[in-house]
Protein backbone atom coordinates (compact mmCIF):
# COMPACT_ATOMS: atom_id res chain seq x y z
CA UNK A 1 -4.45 29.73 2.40
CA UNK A 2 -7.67 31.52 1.68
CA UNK A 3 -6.89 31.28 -1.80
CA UNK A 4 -5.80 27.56 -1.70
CA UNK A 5 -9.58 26.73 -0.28
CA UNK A 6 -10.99 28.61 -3.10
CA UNK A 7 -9.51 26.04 -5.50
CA UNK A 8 -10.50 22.92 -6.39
CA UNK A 9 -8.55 20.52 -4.56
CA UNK A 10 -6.45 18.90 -7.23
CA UNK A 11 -5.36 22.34 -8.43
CA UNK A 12 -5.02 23.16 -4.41
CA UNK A 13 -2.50 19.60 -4.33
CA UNK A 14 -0.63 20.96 -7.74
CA UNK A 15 0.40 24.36 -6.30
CA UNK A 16 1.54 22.35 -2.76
CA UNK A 17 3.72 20.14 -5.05
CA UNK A 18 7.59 20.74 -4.36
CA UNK A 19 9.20 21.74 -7.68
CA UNK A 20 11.62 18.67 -7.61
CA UNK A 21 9.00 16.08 -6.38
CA UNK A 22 8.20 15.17 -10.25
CA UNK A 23 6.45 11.75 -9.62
CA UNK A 24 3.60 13.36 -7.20
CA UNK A 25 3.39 16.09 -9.87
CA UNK A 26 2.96 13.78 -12.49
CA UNK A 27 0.62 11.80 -10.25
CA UNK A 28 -1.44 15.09 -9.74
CA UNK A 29 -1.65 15.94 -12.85
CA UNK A 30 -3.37 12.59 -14.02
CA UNK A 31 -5.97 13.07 -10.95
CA UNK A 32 -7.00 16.57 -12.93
CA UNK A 33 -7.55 14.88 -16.23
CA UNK A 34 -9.30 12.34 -14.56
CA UNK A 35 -11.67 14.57 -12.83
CA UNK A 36 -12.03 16.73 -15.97
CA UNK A 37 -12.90 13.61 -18.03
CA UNK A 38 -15.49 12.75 -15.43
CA UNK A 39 -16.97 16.12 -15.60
CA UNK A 40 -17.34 16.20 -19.14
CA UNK A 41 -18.75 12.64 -19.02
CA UNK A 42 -21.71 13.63 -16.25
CA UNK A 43 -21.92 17.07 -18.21
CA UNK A 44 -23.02 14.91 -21.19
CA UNK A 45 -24.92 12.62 -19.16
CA UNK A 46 -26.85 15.70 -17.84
CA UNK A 47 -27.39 16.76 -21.13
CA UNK A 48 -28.67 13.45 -22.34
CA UNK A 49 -30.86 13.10 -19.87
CA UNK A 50 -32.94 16.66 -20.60
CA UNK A 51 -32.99 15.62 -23.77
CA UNK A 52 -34.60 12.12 -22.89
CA UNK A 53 -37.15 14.32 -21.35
CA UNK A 54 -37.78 16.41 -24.11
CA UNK A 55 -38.53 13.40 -25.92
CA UNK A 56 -40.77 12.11 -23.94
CA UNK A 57 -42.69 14.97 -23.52
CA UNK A 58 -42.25 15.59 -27.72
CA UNK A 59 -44.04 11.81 -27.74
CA UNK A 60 -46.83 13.44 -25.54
CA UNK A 61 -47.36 16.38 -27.39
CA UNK A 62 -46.91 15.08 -30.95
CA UNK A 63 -50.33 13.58 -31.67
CA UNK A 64 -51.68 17.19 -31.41
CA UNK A 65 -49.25 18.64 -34.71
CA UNK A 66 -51.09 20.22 -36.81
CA UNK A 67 -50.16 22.40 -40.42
CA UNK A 68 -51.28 25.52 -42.05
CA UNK A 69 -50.43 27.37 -45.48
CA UNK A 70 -49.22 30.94 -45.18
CA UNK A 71 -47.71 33.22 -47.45
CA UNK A 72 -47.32 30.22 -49.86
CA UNK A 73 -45.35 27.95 -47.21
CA UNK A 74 -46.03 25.60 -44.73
CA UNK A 75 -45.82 25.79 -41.50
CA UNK A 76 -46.47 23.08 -38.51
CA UNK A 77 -47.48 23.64 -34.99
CA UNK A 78 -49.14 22.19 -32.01
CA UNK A 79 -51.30 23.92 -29.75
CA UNK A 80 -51.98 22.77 -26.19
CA UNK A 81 -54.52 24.20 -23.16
CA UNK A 82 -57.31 27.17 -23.28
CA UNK A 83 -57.31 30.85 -22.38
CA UNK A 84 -55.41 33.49 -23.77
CA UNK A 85 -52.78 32.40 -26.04
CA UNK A 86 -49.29 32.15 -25.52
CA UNK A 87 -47.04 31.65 -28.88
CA UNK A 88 -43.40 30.15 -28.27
CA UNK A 89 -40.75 31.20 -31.29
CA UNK A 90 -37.74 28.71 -31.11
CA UNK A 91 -34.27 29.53 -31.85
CA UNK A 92 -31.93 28.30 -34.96
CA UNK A 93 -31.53 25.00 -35.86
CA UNK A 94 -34.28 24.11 -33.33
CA UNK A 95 -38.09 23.57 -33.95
CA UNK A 96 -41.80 23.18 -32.45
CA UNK A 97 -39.97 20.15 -30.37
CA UNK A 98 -37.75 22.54 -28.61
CA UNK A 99 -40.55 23.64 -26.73
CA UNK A 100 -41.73 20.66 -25.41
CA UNK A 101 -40.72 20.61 -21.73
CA UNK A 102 -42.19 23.97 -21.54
CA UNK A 103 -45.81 22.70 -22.81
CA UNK A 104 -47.15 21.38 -19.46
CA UNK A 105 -46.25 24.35 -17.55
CA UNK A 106 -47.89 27.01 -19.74
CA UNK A 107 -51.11 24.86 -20.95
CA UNK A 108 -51.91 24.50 -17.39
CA UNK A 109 -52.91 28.36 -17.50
CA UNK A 110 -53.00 29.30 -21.08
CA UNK A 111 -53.80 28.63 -24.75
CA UNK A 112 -50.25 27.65 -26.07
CA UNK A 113 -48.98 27.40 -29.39
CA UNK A 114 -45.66 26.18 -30.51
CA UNK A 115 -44.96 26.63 -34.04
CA UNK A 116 -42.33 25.41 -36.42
CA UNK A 117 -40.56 28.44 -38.89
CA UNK A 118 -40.67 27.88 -42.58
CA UNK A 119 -37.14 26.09 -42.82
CA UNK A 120 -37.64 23.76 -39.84
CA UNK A 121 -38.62 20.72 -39.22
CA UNK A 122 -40.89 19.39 -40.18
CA UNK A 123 -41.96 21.57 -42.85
CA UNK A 124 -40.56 20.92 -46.05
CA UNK A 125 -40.87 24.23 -48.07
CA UNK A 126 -38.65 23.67 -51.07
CA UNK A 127 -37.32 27.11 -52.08
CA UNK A 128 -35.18 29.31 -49.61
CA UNK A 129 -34.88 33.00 -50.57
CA UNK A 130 -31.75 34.67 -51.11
CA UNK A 131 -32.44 37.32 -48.90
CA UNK A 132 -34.41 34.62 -46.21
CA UNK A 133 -34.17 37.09 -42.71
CA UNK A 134 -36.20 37.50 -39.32
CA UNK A 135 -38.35 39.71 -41.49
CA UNK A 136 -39.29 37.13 -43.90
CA UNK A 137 -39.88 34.65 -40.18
CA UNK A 138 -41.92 38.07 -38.88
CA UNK A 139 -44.42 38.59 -41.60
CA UNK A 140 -45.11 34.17 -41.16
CA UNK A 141 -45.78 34.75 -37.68
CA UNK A 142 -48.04 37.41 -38.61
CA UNK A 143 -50.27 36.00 -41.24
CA UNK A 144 -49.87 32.44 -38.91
CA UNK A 145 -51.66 34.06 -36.34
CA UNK A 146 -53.99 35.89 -38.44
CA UNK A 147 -55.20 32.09 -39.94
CA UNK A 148 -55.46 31.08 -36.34
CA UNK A 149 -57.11 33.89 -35.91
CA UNK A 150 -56.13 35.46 -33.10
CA UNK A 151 -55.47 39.06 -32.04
CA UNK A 152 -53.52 39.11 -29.20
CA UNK A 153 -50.55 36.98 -28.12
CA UNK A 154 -47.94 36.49 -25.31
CA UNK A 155 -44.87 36.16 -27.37
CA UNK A 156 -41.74 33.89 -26.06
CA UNK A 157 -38.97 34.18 -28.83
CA UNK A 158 -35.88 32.02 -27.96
CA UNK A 159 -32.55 33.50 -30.06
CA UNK A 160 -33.27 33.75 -33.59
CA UNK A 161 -36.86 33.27 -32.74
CA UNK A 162 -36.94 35.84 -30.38
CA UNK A 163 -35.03 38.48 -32.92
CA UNK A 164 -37.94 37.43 -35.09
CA UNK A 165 -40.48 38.24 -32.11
CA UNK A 166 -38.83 41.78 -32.00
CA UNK A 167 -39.59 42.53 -35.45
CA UNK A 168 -42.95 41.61 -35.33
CA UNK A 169 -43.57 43.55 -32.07
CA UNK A 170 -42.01 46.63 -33.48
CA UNK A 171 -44.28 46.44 -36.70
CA UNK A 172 -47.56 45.31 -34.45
CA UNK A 173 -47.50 46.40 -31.18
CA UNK A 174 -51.05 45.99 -30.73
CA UNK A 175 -50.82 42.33 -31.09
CA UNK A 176 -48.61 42.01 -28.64
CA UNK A 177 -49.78 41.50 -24.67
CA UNK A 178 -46.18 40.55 -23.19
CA UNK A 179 -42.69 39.94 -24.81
CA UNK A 180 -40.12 37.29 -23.39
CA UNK A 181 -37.02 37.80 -25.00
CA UNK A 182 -34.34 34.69 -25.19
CA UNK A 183 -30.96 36.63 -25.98
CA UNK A 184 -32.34 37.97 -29.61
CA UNK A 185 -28.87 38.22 -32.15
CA UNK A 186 -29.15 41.88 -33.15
CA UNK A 187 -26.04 41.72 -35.03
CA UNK A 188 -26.44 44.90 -36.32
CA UNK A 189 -26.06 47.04 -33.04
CA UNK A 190 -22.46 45.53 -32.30
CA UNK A 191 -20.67 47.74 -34.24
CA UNK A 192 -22.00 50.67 -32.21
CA UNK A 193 -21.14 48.96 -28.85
CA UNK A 194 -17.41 49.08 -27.50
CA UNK A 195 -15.47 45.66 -28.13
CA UNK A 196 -18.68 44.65 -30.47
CA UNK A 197 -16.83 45.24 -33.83
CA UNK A 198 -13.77 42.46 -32.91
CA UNK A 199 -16.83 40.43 -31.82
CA UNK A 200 -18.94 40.39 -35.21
CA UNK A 201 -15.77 39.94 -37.06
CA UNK A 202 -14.67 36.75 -35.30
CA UNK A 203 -18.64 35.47 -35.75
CA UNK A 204 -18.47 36.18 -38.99
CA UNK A 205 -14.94 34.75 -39.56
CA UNK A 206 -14.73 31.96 -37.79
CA UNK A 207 -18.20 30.59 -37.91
CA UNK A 208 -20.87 31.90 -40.35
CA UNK A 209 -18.83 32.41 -43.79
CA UNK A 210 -17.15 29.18 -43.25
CA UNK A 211 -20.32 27.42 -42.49
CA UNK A 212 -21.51 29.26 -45.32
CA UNK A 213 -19.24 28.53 -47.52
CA UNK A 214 -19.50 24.69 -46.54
CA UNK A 215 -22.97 24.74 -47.75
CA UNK A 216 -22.42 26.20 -51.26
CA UNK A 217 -19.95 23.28 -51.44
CA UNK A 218 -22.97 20.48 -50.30
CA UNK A 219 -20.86 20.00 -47.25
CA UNK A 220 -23.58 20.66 -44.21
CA UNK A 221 -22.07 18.08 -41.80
CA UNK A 222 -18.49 20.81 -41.91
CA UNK A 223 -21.16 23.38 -41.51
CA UNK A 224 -22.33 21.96 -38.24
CA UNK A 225 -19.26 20.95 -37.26
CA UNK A 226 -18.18 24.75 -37.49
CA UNK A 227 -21.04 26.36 -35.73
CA UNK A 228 -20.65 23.59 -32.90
CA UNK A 229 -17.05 24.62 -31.88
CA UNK A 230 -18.25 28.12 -32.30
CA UNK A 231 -21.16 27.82 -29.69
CA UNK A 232 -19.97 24.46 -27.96
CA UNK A 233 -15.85 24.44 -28.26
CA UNK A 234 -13.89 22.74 -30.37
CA UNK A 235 -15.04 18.89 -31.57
CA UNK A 236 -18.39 19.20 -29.52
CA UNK A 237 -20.50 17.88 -32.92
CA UNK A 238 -18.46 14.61 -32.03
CA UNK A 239 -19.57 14.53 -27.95
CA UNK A 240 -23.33 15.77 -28.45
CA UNK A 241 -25.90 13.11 -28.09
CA UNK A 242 -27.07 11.25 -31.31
CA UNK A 243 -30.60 12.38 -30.07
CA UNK A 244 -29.19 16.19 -30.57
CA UNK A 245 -27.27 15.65 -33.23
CA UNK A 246 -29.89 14.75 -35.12
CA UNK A 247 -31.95 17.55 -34.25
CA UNK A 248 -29.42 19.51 -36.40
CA UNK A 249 -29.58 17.75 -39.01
CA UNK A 250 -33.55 17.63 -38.99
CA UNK A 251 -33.27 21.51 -39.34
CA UNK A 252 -29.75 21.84 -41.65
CA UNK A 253 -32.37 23.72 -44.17
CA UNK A 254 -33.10 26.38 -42.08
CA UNK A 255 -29.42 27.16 -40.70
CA UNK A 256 -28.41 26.90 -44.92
CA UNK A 257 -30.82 29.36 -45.72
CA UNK A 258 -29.67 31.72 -42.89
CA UNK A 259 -25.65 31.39 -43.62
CA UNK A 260 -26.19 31.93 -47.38
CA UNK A 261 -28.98 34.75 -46.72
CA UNK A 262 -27.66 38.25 -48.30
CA UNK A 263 -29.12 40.00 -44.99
CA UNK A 264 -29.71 37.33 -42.53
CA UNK A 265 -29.32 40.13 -40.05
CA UNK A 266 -31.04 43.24 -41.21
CA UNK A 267 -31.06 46.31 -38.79
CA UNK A 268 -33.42 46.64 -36.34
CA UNK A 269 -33.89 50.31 -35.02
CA UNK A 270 -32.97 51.42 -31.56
CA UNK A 271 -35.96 53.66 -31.43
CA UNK A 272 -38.62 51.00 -32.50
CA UNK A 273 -37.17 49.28 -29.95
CA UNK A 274 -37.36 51.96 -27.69
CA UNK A 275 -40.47 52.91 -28.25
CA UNK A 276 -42.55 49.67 -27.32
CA UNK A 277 -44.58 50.09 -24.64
CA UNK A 278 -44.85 46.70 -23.60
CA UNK A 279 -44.09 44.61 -20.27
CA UNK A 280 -40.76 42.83 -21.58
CA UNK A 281 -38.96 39.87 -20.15
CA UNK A 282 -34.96 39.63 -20.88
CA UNK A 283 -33.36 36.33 -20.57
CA UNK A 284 -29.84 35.53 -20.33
CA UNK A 285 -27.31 32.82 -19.42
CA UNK A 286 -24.81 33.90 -16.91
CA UNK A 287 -22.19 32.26 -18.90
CA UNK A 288 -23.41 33.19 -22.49
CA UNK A 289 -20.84 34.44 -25.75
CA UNK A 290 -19.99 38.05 -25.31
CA UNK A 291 -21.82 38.93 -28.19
CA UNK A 292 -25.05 37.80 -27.19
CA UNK A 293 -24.02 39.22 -23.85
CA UNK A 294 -23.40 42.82 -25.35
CA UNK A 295 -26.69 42.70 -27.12
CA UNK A 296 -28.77 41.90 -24.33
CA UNK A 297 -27.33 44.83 -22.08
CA UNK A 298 -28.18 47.13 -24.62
CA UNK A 299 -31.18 45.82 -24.77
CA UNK A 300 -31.57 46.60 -21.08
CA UNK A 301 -30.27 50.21 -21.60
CA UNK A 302 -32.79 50.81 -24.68
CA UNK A 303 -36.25 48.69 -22.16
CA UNK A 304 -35.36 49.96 -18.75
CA UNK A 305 -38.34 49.03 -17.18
CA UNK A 306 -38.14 45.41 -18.65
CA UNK A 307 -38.06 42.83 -16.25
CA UNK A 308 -34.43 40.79 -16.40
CA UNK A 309 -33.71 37.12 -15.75
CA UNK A 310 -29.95 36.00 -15.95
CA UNK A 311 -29.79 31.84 -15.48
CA UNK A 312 -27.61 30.56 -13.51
CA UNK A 313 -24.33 28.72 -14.79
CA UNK A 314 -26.36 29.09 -18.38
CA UNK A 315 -25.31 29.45 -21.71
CA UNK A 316 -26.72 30.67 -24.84
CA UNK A 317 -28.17 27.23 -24.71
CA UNK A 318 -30.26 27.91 -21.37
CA UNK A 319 -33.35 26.14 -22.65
CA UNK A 320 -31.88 22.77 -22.61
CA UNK A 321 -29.46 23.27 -19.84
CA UNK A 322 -32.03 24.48 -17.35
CA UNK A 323 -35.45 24.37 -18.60
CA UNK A 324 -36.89 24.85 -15.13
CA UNK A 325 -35.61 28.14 -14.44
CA UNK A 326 -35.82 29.55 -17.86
CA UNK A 327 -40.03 27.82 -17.87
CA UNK A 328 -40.21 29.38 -14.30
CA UNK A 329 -39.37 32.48 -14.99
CA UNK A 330 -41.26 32.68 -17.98
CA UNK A 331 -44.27 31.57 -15.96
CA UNK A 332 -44.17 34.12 -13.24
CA UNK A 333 -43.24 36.93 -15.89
CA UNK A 334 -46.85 35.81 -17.72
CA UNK A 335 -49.13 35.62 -14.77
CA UNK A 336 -48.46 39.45 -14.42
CA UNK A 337 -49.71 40.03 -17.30
């Protein structure tokens, strides 16, 4: 019985069903889909909703964008408050905008900048390298900062953005006052951790050479159709909000230039990573891809005196899902610094 109350009660109903008693089965049965279709419906509905609020705030915050020219691109950005500056990376196929339920919080206390990477909306920087990489987005966050002219940053890198905070912090420690680090895809290390092999392979196989190869064939819609059911499950392009899904396609340059990259993943060392002395802040969703999962507690192995955050009930997509605890955390991490 203990075990029956830990279900939910439709599944609870199912197992009490007697194995000849078809019609109540049957009956029970449509009561789960039900309640699974309603869960996915307020699911999206919650999902909607933070990004109405992102948009809202975006409206706020987008009379204050601002561009610069560095190492020959351009790149846009909004800053927001005074004090010591705090510089938010976003993650792929995001941009500036991703950031925008975060601005309040931080500006309240600090200088903030939120800046868009040379791919992303809405820069439009014609050329993509062959060899684009977080090394390529680490050497523009360098000379972006140099422009601004400032020497010393809180750094919040969310995914790709915070893979390209890594590589900046390891080449410039100096620069660096605190690092917040937003599950950062350090490909490279999975091969050395157990299970991470079979995991790489079925990134690479299922999601980024198809989507790559979708590209090369001017087909970006299958390419983020693919990386959806790799992230989301299968068909989620088709049950995102139009509001999201165009998001995606506002950044399809920057997610081209990483799939069809010859080293979109270059190897970040375990000692430079080791080696910075730096108060650290590791973020993860309780409920993120194993991969991302395996990263980050190596991560935690490598920084053990790093400061660790899992989100509750959170996915690699914590940001959106629950911007509160992920800005919260964030917050409290910075004032101790």
């Amino acid at each position: 019985m203990n075990l029956l109350r830990s279900l939910p009660p439709a599944v609870a109903e199912l197992v009490l069903v007697r194995p000849n008693d078809s019609e109540r089965r049957d009956a029970v049965i449509m009561s789960m889909k039900l309640h699974v279709h309603q869960l996915m419906g307020s699911l999206l509905l919650l999902f909607s909703a933070g990004l109405a609020a992102q948009q809202a705030d975006g409206e706020r915050v987008s009379a204050l964008l601002r561009n610069v020219c560095v190492n020959g691109v351009q790149l846009h950005y909004m800053e927001s408050g005074s004090g010591i500056p705090v510089v938010l990376i976003h993650g792929g196929l995001g941009d500036y905008r991703e950031w925008n339920s975060q601005i309040g919080r931080i500006s309240n206390h600090y200088r903030v900048i939120a800046y868009s990477r040379r791919y992303n909306y809405p820069n439009d920087n014609a050329d993509i390298l062959p060899d684009h990489s977080a090394i390529v987005e680490a050497r523009d966050f360098a000379a972006l900062l140099d422009t601004l002219k400032l020497e010393r940053v809180h750094v919040v890198g969310y995914s790709y953005g915070a893979l390209t905070a890594l590589f900046f912090a390891t080449e410039h420690p100096e620069r660096v006052r605190s690092l917040t680090l937003a599950e950062p895809p350090i490909l490279g290390w999975l091969p050395e951790i157990p299970g991470g092999k079979a995991e790489l392979d079925k990134f690479m196989e299922t999601m980024w050479t198809p989507a790559a190869k979708a590209f090369r064939r001017d087909d970006p819609e299958t390419a983020l159709r693919i990386t959806c059911d790799y992230f989301a499950g299968k068909g989620s392009y088709d049950q995102v909000p139009a509001e999201f899904r165009q998001s995606l396609v506002d950044n399809i340059r920057e997610w081209k230039a990483l799939t069809t990259s010859r080293d979109a993943f270059p190897m970040l060392s375990r000692d430079s990573v080791r080696n910075l002395k730096l108060p650290i802040l590791l973020l993860t969703g309780e409920k993120t891809l194993a991969p991302l999962r395996m990263i980050n507690n190596a991560l935690t192995h490598l920084l053990p005196n790093a400061e660790q955050v899992t989100i509750p009930g959170a996915t690699h997509d914590m940001w959106i899902e629950d911007p509160e605890r992920c800005g919260q955390a964030t917050a409290n991490f910075l004032t101790k610094h």
